[in-house]
ModelCIF file with pLDDT and N, C-alpha, C, O atoms, coordinates in Angstrom:
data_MODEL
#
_entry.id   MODEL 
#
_entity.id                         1 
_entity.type                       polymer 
_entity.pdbx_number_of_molecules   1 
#
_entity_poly.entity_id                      1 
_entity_poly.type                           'polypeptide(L)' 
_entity_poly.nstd_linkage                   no 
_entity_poly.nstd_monomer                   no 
_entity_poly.pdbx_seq_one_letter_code       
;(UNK)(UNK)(UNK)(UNK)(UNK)(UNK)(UNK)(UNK)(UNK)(UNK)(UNK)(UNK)(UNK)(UNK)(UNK)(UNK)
(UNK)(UNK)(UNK)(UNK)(UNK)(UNK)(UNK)(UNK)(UNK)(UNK)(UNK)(UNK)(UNK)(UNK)(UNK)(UNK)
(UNK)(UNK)(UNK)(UNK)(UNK)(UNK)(UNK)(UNK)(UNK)(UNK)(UNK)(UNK)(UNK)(UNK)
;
_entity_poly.pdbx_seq_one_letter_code_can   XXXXXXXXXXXXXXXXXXXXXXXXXXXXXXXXXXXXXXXXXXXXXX 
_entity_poly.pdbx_strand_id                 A 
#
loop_
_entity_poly_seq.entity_id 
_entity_poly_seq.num 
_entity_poly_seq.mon_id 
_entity_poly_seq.hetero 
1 1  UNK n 
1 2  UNK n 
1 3  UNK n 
1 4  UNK n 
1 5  UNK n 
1 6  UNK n 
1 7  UNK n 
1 8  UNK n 
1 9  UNK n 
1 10 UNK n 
1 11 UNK n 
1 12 UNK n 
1 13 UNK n 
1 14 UNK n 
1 15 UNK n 
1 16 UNK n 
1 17 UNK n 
1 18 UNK n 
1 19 UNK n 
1 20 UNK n 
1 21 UNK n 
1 22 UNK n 
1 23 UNK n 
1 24 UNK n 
1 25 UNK n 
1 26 UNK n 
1 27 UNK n 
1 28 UNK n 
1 29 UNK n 
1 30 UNK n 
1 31 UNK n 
1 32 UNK n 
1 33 UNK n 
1 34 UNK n 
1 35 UNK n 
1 36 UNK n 
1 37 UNK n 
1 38 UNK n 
1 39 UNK n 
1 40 UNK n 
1 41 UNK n 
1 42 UNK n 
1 43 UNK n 
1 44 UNK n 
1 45 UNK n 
1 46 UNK n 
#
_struct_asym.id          A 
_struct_asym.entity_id   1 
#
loop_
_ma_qa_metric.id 
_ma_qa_metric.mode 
_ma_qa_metric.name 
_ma_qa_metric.software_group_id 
_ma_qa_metric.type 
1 global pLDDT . pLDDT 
2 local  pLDDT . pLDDT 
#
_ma_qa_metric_global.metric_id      1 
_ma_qa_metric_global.metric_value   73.89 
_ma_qa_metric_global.model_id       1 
_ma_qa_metric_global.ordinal_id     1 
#
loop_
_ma_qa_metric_local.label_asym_id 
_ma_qa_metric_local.label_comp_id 
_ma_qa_metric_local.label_seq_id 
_ma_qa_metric_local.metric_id 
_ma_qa_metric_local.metric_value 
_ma_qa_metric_local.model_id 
_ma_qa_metric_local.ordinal_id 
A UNK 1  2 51.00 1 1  
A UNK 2  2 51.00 1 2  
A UNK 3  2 49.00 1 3  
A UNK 4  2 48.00 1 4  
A UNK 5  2 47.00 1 5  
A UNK 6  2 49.00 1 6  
A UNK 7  2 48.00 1 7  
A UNK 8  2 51.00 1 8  
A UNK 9  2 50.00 1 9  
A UNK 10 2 49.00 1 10 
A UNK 11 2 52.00 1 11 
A UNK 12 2 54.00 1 12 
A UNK 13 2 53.00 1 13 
A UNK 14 2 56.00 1 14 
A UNK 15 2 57.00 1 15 
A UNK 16 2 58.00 1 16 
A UNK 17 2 55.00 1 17 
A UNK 18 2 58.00 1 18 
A UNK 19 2 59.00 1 19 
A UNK 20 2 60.00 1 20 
A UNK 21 2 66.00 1 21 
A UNK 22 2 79.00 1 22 
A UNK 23 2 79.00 1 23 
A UNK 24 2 82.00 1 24 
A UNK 25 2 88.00 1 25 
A UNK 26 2 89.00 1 26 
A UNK 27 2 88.00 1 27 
A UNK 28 2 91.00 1 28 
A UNK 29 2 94.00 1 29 
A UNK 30 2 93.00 1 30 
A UNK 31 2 93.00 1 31 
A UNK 32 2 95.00 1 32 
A UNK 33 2 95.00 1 33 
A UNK 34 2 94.00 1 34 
A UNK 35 2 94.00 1 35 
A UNK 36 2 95.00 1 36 
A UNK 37 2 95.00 1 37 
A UNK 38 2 94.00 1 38 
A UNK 39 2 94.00 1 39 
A UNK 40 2 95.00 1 40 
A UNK 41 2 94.00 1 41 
A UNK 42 2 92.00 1 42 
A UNK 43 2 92.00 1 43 
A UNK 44 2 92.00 1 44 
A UNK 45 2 91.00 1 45 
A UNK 46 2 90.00 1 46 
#
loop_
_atom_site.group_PDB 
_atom_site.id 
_atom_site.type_symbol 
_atom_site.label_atom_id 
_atom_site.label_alt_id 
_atom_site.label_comp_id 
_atom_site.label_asym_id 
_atom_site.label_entity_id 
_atom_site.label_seq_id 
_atom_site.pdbx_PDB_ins_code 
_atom_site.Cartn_x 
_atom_site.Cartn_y 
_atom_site.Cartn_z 
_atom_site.occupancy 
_atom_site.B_iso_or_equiv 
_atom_site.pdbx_formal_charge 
_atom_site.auth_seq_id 
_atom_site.auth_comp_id 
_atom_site.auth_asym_id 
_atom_site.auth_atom_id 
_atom_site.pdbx_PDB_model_num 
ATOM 1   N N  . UNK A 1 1  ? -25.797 171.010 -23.719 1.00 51.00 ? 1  UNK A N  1 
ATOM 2   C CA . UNK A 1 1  ? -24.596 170.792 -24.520 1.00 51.00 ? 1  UNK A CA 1 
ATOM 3   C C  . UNK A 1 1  ? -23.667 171.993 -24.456 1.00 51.00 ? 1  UNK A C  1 
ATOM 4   O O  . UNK A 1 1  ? -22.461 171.751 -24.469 1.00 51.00 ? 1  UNK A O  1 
ATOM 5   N N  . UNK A 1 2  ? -24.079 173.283 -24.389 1.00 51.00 ? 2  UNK A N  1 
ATOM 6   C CA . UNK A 1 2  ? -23.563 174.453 -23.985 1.00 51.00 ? 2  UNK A CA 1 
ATOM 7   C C  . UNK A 1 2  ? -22.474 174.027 -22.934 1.00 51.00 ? 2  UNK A C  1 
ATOM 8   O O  . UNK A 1 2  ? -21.275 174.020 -23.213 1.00 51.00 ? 2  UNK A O  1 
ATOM 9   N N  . UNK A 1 3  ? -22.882 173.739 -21.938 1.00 49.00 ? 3  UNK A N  1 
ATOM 10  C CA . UNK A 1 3  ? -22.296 173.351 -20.592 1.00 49.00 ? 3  UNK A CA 1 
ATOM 11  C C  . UNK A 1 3  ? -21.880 172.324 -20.436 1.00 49.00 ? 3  UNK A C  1 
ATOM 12  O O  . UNK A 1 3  ? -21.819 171.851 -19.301 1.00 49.00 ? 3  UNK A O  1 
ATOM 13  N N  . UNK A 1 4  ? -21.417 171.581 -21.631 1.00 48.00 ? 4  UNK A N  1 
ATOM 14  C CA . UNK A 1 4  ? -21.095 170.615 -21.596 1.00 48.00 ? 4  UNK A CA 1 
ATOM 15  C C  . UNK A 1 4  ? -21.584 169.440 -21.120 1.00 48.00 ? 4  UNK A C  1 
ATOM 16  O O  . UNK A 1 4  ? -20.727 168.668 -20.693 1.00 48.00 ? 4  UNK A O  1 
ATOM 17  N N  . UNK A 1 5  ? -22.667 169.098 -21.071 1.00 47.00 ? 5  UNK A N  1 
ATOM 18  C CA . UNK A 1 5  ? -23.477 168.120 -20.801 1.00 47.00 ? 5  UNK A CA 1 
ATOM 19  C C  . UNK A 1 5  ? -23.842 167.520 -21.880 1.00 47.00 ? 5  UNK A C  1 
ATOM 20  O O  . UNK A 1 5  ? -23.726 168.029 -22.995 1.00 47.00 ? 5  UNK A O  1 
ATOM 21  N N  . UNK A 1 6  ? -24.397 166.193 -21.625 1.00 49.00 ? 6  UNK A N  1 
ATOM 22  C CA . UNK A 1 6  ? -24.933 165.730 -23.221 1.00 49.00 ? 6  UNK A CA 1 
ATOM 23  C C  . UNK A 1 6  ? -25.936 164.598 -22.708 1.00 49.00 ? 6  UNK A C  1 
ATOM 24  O O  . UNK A 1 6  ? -25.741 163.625 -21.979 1.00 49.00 ? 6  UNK A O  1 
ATOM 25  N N  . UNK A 1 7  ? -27.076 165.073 -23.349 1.00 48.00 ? 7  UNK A N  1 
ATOM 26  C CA . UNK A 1 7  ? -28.324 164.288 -22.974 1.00 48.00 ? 7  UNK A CA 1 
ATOM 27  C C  . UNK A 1 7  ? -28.960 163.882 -24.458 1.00 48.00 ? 7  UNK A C  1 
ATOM 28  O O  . UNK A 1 7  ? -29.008 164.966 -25.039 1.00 48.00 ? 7  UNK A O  1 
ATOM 29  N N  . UNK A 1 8  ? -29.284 163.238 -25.030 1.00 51.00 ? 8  UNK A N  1 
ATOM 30  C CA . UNK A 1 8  ? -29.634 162.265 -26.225 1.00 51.00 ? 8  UNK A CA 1 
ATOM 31  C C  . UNK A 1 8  ? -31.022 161.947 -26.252 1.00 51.00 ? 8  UNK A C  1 
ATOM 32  O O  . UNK A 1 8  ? -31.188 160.973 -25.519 1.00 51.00 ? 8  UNK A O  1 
ATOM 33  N N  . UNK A 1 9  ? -32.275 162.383 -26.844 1.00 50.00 ? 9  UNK A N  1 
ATOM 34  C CA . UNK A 1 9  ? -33.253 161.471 -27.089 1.00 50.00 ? 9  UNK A CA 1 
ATOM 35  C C  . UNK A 1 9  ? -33.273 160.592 -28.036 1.00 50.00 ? 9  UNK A C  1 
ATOM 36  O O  . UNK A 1 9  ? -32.687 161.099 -28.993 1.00 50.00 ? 9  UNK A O  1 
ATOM 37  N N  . UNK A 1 10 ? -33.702 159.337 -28.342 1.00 49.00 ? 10 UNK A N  1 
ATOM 38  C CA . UNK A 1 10 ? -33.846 158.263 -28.859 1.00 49.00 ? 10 UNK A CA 1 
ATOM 39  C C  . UNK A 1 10 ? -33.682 158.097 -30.070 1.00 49.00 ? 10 UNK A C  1 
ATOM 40  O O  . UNK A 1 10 ? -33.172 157.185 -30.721 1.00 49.00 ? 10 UNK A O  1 
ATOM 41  N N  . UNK A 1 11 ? -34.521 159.795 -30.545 1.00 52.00 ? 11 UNK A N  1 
ATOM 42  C CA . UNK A 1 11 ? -34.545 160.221 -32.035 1.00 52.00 ? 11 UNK A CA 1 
ATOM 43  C C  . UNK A 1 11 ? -33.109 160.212 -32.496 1.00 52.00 ? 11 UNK A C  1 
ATOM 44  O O  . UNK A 1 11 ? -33.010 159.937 -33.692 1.00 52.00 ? 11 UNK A O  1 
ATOM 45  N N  . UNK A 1 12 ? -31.974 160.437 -31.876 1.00 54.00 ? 12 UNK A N  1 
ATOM 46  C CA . UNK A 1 12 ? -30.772 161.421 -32.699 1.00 54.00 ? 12 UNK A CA 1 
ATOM 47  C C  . UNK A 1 12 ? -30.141 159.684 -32.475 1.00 54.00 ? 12 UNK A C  1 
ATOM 48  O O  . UNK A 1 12 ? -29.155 159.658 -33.212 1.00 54.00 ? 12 UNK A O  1 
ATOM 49  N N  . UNK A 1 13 ? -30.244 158.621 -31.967 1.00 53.00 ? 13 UNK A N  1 
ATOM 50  C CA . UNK A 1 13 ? -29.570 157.675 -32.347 1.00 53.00 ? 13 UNK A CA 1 
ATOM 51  C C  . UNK A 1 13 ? -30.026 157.075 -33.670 1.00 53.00 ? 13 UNK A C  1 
ATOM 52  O O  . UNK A 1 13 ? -29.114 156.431 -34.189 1.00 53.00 ? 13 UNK A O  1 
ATOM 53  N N  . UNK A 1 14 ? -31.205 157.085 -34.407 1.00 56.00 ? 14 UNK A N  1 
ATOM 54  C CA . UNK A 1 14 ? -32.093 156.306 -35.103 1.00 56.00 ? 14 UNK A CA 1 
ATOM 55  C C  . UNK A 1 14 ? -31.107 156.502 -36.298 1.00 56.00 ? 14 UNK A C  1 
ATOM 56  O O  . UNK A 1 14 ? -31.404 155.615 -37.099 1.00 56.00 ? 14 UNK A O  1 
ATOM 57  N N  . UNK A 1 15 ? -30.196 157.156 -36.741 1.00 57.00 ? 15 UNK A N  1 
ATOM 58  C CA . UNK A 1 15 ? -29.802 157.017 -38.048 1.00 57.00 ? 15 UNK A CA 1 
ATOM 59  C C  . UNK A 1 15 ? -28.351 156.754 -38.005 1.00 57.00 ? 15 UNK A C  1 
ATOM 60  O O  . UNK A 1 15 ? -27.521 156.823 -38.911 1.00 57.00 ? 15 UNK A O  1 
ATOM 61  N N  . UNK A 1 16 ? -28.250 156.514 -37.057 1.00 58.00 ? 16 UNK A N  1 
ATOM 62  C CA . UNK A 1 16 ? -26.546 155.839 -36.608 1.00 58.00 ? 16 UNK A CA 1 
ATOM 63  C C  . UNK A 1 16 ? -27.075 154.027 -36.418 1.00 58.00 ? 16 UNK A C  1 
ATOM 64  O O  . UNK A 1 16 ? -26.449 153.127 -36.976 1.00 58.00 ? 16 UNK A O  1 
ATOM 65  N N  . UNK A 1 17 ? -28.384 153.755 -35.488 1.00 55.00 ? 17 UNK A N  1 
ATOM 66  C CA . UNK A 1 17 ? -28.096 152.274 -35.465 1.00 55.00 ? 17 UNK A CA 1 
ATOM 67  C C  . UNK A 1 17 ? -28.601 151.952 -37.079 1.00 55.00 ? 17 UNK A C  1 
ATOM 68  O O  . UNK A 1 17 ? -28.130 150.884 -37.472 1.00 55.00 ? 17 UNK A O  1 
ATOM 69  N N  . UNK A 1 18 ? -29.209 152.447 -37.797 1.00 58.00 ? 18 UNK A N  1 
ATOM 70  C CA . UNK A 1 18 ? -29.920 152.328 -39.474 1.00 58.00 ? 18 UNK A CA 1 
ATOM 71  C C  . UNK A 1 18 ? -28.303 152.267 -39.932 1.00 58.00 ? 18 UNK A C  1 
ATOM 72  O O  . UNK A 1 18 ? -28.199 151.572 -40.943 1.00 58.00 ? 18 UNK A O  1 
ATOM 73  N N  . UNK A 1 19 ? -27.088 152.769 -39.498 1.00 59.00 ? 19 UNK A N  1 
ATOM 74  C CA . UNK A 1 19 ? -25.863 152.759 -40.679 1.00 59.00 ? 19 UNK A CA 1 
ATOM 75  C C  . UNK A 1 19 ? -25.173 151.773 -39.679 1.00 59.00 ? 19 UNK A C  1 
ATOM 76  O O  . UNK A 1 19 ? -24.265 151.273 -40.343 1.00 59.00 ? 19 UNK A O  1 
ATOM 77  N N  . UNK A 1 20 ? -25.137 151.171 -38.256 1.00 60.00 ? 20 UNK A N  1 
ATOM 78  C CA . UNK A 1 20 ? -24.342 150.561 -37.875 1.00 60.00 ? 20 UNK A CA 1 
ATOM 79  C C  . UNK A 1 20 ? -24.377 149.042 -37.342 1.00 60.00 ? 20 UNK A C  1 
ATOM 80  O O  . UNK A 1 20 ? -23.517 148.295 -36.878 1.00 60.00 ? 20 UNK A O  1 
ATOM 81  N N  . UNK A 1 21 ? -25.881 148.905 -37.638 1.00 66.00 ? 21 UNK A N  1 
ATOM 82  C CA . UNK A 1 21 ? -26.426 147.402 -36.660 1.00 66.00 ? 21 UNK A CA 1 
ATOM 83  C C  . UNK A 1 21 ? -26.953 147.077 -38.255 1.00 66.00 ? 21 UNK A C  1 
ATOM 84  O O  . UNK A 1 21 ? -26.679 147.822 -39.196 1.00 66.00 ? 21 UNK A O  1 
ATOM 85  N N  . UNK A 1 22 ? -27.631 146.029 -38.362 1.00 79.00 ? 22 UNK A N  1 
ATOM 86  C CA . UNK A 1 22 ? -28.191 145.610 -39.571 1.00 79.00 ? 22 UNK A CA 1 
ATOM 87  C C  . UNK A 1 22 ? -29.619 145.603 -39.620 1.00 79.00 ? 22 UNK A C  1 
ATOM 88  O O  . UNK A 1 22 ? -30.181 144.643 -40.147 1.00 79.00 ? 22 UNK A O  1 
ATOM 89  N N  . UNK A 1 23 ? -30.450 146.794 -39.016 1.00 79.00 ? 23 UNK A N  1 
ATOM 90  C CA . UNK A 1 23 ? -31.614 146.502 -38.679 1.00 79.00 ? 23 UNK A CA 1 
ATOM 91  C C  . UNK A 1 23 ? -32.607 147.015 -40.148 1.00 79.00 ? 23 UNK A C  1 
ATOM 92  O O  . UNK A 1 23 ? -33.837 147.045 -40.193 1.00 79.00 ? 23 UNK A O  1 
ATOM 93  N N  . UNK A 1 24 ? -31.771 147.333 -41.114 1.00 82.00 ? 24 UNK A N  1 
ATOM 94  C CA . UNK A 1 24 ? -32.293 147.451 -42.360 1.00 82.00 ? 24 UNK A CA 1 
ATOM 95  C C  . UNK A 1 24 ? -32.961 146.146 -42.806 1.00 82.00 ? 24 UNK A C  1 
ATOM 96  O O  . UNK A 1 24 ? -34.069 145.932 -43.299 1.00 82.00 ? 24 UNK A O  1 
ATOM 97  N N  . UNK A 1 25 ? -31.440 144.944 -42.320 1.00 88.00 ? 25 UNK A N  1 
ATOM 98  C CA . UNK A 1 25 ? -31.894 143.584 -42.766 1.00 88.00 ? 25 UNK A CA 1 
ATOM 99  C C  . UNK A 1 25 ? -33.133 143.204 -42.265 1.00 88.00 ? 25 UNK A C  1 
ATOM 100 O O  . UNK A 1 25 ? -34.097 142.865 -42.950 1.00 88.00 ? 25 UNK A O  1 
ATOM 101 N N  . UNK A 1 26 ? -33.061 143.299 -40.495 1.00 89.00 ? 26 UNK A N  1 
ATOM 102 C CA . UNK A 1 26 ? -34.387 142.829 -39.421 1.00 89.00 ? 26 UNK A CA 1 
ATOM 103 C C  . UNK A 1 26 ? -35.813 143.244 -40.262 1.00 89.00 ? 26 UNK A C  1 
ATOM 104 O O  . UNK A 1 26 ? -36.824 142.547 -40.346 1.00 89.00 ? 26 UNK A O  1 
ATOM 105 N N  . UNK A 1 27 ? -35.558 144.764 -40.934 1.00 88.00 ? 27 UNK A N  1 
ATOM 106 C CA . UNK A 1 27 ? -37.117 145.155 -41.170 1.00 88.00 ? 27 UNK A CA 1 
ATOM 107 C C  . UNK A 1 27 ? -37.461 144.656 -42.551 1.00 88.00 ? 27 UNK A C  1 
ATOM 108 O O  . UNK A 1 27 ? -38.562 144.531 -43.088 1.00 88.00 ? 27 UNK A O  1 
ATOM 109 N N  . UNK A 1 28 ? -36.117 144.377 -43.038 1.00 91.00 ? 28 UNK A N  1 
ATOM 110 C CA . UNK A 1 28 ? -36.929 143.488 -44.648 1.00 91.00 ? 28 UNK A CA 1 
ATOM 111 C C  . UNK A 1 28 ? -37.364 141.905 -44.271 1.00 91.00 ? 28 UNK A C  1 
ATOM 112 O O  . UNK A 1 28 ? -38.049 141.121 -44.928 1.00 91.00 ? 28 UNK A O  1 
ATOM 113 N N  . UNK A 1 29 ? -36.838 141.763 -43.222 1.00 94.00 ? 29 UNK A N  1 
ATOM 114 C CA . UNK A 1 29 ? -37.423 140.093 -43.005 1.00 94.00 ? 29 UNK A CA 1 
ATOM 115 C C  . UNK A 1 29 ? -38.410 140.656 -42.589 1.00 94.00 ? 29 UNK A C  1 
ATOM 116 O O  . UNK A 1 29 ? -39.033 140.678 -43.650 1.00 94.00 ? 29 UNK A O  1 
ATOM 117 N N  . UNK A 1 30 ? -39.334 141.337 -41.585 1.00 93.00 ? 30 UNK A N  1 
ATOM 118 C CA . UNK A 1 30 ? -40.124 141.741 -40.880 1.00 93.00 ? 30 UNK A CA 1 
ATOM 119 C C  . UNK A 1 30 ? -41.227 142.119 -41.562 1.00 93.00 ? 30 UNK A C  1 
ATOM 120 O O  . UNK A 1 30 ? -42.358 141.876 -41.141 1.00 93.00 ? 30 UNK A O  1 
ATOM 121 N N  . UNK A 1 31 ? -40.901 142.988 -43.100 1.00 93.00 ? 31 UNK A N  1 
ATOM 122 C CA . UNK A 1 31 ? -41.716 143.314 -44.093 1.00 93.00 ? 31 UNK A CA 1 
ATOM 123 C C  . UNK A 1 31 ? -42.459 141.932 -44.555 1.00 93.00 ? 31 UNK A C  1 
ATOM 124 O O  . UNK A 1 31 ? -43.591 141.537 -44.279 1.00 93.00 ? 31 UNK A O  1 
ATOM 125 N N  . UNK A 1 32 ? -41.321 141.267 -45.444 1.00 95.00 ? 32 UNK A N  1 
ATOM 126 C CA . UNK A 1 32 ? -41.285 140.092 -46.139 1.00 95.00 ? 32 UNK A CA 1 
ATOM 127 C C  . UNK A 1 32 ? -42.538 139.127 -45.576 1.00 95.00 ? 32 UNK A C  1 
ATOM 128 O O  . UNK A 1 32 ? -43.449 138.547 -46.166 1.00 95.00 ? 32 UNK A O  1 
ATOM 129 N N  . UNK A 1 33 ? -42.092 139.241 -43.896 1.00 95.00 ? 33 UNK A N  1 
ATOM 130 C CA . UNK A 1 33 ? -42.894 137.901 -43.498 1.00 95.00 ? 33 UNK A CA 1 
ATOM 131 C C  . UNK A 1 33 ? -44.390 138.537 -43.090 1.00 95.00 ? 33 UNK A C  1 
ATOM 132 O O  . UNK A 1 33 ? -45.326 137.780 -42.834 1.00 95.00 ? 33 UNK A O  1 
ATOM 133 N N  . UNK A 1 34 ? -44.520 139.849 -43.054 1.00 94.00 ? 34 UNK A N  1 
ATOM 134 C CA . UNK A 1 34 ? -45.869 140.069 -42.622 1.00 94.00 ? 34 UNK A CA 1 
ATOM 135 C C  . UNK A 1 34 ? -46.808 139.745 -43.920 1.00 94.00 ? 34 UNK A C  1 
ATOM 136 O O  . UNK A 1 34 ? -47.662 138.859 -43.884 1.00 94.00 ? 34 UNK A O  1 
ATOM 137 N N  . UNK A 1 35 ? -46.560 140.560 -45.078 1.00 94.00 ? 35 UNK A N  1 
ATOM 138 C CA . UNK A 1 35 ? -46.654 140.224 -46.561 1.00 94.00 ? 35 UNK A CA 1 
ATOM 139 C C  . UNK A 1 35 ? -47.309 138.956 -46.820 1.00 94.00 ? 35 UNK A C  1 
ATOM 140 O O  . UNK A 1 35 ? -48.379 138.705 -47.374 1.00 94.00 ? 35 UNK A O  1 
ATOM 141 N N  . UNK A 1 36 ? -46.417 138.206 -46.289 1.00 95.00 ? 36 UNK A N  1 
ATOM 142 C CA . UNK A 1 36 ? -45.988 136.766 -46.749 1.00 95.00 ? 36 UNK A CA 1 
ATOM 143 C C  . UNK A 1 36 ? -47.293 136.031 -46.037 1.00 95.00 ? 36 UNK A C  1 
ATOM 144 O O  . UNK A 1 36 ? -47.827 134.997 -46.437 1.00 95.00 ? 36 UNK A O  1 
ATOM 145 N N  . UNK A 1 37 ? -47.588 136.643 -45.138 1.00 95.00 ? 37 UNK A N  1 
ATOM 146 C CA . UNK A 1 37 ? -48.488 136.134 -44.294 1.00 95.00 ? 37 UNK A CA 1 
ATOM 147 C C  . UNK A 1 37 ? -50.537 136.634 -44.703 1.00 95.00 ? 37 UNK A C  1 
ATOM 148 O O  . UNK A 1 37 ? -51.584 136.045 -44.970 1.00 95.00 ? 37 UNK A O  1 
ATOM 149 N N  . UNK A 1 38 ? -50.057 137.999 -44.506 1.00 94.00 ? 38 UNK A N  1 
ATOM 150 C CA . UNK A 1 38 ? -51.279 138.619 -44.540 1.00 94.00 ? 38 UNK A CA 1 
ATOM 151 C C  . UNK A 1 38 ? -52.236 138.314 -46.571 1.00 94.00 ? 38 UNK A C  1 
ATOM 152 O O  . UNK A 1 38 ? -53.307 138.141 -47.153 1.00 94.00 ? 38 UNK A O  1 
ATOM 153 N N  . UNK A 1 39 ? -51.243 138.409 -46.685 1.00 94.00 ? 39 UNK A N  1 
ATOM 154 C CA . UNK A 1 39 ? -51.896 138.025 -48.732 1.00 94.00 ? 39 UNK A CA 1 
ATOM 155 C C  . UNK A 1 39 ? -52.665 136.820 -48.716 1.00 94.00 ? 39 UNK A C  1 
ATOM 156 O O  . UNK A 1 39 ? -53.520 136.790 -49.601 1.00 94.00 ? 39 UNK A O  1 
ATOM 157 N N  . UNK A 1 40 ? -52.611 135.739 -47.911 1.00 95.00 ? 40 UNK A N  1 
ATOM 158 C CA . UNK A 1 40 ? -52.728 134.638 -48.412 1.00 95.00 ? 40 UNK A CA 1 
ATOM 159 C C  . UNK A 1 40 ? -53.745 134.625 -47.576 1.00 95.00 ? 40 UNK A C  1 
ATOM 160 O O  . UNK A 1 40 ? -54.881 134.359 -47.969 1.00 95.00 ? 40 UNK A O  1 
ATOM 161 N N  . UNK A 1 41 ? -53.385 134.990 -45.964 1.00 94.00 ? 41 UNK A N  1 
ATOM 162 C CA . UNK A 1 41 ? -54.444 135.197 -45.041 1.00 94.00 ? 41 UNK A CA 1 
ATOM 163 C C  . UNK A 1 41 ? -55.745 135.393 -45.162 1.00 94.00 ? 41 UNK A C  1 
ATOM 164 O O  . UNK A 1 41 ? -56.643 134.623 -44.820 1.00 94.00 ? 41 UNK A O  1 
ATOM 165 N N  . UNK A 1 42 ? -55.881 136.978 -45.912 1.00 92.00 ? 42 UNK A N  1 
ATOM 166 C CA . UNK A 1 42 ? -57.057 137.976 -46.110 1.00 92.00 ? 42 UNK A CA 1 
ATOM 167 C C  . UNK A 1 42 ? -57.978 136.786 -47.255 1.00 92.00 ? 42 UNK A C  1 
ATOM 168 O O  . UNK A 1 42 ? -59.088 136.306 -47.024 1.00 92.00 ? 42 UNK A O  1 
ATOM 169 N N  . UNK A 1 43 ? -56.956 136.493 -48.707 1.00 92.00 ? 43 UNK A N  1 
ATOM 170 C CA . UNK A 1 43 ? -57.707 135.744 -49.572 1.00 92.00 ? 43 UNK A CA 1 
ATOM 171 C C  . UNK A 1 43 ? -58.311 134.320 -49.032 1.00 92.00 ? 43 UNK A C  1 
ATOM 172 O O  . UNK A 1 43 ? -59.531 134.165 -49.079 1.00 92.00 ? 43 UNK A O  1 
ATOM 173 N N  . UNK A 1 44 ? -57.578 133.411 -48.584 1.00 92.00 ? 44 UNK A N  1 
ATOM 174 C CA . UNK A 1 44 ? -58.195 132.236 -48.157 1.00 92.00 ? 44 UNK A CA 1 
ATOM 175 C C  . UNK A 1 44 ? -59.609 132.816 -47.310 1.00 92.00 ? 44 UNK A C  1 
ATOM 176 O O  . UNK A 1 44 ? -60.752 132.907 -47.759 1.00 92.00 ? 44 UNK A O  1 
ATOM 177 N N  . UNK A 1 45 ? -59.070 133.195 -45.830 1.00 91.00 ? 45 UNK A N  1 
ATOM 178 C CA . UNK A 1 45 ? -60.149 133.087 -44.994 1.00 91.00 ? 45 UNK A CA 1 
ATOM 179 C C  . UNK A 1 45 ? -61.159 134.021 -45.647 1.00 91.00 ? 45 UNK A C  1 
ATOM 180 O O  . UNK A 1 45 ? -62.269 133.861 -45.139 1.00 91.00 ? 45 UNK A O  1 
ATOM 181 N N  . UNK A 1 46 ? -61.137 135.155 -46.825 1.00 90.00 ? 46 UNK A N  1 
ATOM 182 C CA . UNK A 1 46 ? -62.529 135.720 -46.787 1.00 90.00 ? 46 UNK A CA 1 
ATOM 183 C C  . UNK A 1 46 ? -63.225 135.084 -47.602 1.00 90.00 ? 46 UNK A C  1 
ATOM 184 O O  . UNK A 1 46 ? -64.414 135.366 -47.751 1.00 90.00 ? 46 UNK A O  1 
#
């Protein structure tokens, strides 16, 4: 970056797509449905 170059690891995007894509929404469905799944899962089948 000195030299004007600019090289990015993966890390320094993670809190720009969290404020600019809606992937807050993606991981509460993602939460929701694992939840949603595993509670009922664990109790029935054991």
């Amino acid at each position: 970056q000195e030299n004007g170059e600019r090289f990015l690891l993966p890390f320094e995007y993670i809190i720009e797509n969290l404020t600019t894509s809606p992937m807050l929404n993606y991981f509460k469905n993602s939460i929701i449905i694992t939840v949603g799944v595993l509670i009922p899962l664990l109790l029935i089948s054991f």
